[in-house]
Protein backbone atom coordinates (compact mmCIF):
# COMPACT_ATOMS: atom_id res chain seq x y z
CA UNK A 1 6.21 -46.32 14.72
CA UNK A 2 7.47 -46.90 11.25
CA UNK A 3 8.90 -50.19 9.95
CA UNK A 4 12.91 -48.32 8.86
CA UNK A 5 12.83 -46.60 12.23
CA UNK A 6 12.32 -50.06 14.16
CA UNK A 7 14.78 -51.64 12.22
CA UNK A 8 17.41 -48.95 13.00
CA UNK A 9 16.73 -49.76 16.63
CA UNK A 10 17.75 -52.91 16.25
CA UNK A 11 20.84 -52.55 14.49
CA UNK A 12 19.05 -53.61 10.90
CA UNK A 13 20.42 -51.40 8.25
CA UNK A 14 17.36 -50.67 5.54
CA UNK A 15 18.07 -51.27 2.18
CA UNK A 16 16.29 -47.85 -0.53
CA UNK A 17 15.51 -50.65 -2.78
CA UNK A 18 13.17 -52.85 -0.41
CA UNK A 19 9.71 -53.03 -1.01
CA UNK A 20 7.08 -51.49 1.00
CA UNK A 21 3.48 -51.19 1.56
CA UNK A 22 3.85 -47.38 1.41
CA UNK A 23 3.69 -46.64 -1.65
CA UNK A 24 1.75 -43.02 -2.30
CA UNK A 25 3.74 -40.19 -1.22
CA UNK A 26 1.13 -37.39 -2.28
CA UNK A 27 -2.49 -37.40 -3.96
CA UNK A 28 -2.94 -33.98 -5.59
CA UNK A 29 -6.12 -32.74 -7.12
CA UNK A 30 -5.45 -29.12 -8.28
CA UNK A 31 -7.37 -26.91 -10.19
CA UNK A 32 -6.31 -25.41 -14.43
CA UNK A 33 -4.34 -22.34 -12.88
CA UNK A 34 -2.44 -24.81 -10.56
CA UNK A 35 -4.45 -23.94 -7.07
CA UNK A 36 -4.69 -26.67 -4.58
CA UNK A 37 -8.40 -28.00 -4.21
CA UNK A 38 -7.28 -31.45 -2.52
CA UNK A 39 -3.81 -32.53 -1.09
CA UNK A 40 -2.89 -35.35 0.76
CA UNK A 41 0.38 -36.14 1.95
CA UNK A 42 1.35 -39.02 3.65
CA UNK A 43 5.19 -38.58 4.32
CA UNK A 44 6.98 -36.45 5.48
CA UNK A 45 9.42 -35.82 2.18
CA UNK A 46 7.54 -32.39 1.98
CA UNK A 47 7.31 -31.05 5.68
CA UNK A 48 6.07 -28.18 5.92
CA UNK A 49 3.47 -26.19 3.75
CA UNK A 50 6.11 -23.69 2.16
CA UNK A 51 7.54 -26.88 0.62
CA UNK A 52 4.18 -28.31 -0.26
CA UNK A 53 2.83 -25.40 -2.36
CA UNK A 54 6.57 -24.69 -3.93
CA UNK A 55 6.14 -28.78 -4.84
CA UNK A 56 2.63 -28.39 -6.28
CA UNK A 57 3.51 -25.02 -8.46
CA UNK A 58 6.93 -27.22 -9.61
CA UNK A 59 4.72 -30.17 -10.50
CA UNK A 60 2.28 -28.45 -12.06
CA UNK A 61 4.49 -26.03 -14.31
CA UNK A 62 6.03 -29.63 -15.59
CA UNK A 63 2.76 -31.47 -16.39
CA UNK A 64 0.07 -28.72 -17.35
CA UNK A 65 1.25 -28.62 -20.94
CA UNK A 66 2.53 -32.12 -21.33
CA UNK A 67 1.44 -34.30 -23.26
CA UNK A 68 2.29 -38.04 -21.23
CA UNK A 69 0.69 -39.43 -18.12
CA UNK A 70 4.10 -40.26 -16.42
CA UNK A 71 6.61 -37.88 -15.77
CA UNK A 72 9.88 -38.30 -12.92
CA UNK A 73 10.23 -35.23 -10.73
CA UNK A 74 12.54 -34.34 -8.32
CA UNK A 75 13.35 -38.01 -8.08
CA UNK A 76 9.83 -38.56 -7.51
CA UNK A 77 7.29 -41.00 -9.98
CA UNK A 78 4.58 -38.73 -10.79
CA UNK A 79 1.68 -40.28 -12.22
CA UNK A 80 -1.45 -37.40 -13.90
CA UNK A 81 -4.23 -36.56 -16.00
CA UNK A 82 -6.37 -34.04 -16.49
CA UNK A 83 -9.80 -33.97 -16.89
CA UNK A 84 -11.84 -30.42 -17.85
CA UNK A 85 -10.34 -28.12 -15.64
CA UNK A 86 -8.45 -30.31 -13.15
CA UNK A 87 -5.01 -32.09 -13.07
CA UNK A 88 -4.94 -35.33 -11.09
CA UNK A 89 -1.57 -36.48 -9.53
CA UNK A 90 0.17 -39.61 -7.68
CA UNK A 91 2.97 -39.21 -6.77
CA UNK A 92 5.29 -42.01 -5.09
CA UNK A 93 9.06 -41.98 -4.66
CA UNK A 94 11.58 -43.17 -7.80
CA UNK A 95 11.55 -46.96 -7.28
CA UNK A 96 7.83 -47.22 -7.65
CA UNK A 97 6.02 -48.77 -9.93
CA UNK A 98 3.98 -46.88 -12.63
CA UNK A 99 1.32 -49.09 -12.95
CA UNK A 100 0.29 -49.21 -9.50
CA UNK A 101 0.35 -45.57 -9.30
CA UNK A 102 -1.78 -45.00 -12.46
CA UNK A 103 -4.30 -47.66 -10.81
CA UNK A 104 -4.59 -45.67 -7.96
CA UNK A 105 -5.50 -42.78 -10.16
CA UNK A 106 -7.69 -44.35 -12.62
CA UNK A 107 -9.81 -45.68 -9.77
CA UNK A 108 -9.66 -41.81 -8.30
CA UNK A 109 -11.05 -40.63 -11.38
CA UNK A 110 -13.64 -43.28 -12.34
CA UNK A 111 -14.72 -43.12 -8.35
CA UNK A 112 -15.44 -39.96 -9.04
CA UNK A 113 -17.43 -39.56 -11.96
CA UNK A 114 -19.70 -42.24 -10.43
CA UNK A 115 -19.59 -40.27 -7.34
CA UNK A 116 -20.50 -36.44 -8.95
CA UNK A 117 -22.51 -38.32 -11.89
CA UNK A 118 -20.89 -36.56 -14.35
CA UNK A 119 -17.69 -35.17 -16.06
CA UNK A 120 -14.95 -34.96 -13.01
CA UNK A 121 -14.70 -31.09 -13.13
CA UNK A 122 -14.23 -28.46 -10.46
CA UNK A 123 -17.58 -26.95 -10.18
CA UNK A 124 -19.00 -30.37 -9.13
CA UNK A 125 -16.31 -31.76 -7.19
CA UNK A 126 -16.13 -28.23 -4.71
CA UNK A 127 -19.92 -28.79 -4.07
CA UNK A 128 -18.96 -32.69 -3.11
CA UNK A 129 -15.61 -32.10 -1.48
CA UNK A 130 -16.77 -33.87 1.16
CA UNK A 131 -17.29 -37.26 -0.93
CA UNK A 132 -14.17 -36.87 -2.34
CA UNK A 133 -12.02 -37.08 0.68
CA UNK A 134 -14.01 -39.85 1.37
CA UNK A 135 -13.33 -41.41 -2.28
CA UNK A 136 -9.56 -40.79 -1.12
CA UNK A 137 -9.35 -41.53 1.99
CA UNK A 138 -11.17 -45.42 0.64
CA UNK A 139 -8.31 -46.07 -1.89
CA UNK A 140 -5.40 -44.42 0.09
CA UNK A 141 -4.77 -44.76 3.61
CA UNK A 142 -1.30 -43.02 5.09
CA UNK A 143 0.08 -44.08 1.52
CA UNK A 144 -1.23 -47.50 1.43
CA UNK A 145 -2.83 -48.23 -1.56
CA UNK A 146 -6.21 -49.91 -0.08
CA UNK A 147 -7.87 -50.09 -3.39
CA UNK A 148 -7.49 -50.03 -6.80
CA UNK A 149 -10.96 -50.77 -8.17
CA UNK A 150 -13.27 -48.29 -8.84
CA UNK A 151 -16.61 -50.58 -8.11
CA UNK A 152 -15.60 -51.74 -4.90
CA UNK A 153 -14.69 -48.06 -3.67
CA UNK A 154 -18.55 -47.17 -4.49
CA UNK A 155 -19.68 -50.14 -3.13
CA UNK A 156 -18.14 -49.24 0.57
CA UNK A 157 -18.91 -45.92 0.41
CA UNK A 158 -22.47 -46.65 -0.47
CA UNK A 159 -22.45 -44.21 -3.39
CA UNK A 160 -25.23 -45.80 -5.53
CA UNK A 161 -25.94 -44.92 -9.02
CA UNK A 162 -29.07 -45.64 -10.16
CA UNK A 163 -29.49 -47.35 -13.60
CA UNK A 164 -32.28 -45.75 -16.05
CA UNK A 165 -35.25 -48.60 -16.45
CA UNK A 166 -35.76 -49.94 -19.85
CA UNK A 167 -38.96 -47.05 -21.15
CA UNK A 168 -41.52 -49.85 -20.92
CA UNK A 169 -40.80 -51.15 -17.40
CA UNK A 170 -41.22 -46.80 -15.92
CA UNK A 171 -44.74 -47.20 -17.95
CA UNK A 172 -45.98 -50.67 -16.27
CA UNK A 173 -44.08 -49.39 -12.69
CA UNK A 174 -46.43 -46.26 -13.51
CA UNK A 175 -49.57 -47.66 -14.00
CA UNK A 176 -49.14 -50.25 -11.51
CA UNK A 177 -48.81 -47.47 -8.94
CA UNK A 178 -51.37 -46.20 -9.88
CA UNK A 179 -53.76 -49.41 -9.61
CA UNK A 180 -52.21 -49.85 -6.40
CA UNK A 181 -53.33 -46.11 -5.19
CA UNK A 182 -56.90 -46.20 -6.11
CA UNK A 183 -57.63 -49.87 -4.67
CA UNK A 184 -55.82 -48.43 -1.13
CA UNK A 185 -58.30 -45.44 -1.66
CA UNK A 186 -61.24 -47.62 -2.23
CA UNK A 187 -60.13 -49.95 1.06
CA UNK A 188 -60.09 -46.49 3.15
CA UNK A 189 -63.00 -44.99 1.62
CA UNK A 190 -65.53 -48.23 2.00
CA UNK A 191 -64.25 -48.42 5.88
């Protein structure tokens, strides 16, 4: 049960302006020719799929050959970037605040690149669309923003990106391997 809806029960008239935890409306991930790869939607101020996909096409039409990061669309706050072939969006309703928005999306994108351990474009993302809803479903949880920093969404998820060794510690890790290979040989062969 939602917090306006128990407040109506009890005579409480809710005020548009109050703040609330829900802040993401949608998270959009669609693809340069404006075809839905990822959608999330976590209210119900686009029902039904008709008025999803008429939403999407209308939001992307606006943004794809726009030059800012922040646009205000059919009274929505619509955060968005693109990166290679893919437009990012968060949207949230009109009283929002931009800056939390565009932290949910910078940790969305940086999440990701650690994630597909490269450039954030669609050839890599469809073969890890599984670790993406993941990724999203870790910052944004029924339009809660649960986190906004990158490090600690790859931290939960476990996603671990290994650091190159400086060249001369792979050589001694190498050798010493090696050393360590021959005296287990000689153990086993003198038994």
């Amino acid at each position: 049960m939602s917090v306006g809806s128990d407040a109506s029960q009890r005579g409480e008239v809710s005020q548009p302006g109050e703040p609330s935890l829900y802040t993401v409306k949608a998270l959009l991930i669609l693809d340069s020719l404006g075809q839905r790869l990822l959608a999330k939607y976590y209210d119900s101020t686009f029902p039904t799929a008709a008025a999803q996909a008429a939403f999407e096409q209308s939001i992307f039409s606006k943004t794809q050959r726009a030059g800012g990061e922040i646009a205000c669309l059919e009274g929505l706050t619509v955060v968005y970037r693109s990166s290679v072939d893919l437009f990012f969006y968060v949207v949230g309703g009109c009283q929002e605040n931009e800056l939390m928005l565009s932290a949910v999306l910078a940790c969305l994108l940086d999440a990701l690149g650690h994630l597909l351990r490269k450039e954030v474009e669609k050839r890599w993302l469809l073969d890890n669309m599984e670790g993406t809803f993941l990724v999203v479903d870790e910052i944004v949880d029924r339009g809660v923003i649960l986190e906004s920093d990158p490090q600690q969404v790859i931290q939960r998820l476990g996603l671990r990106v290994p650091e190159p060794a400086p060249y001369g510690f792979v050589l001694f890790d190498y050798l010493a391997g090696g050393s360590e290979q021959r005296d287990v040989g000689d153990a086993s062969g003198r038994e």
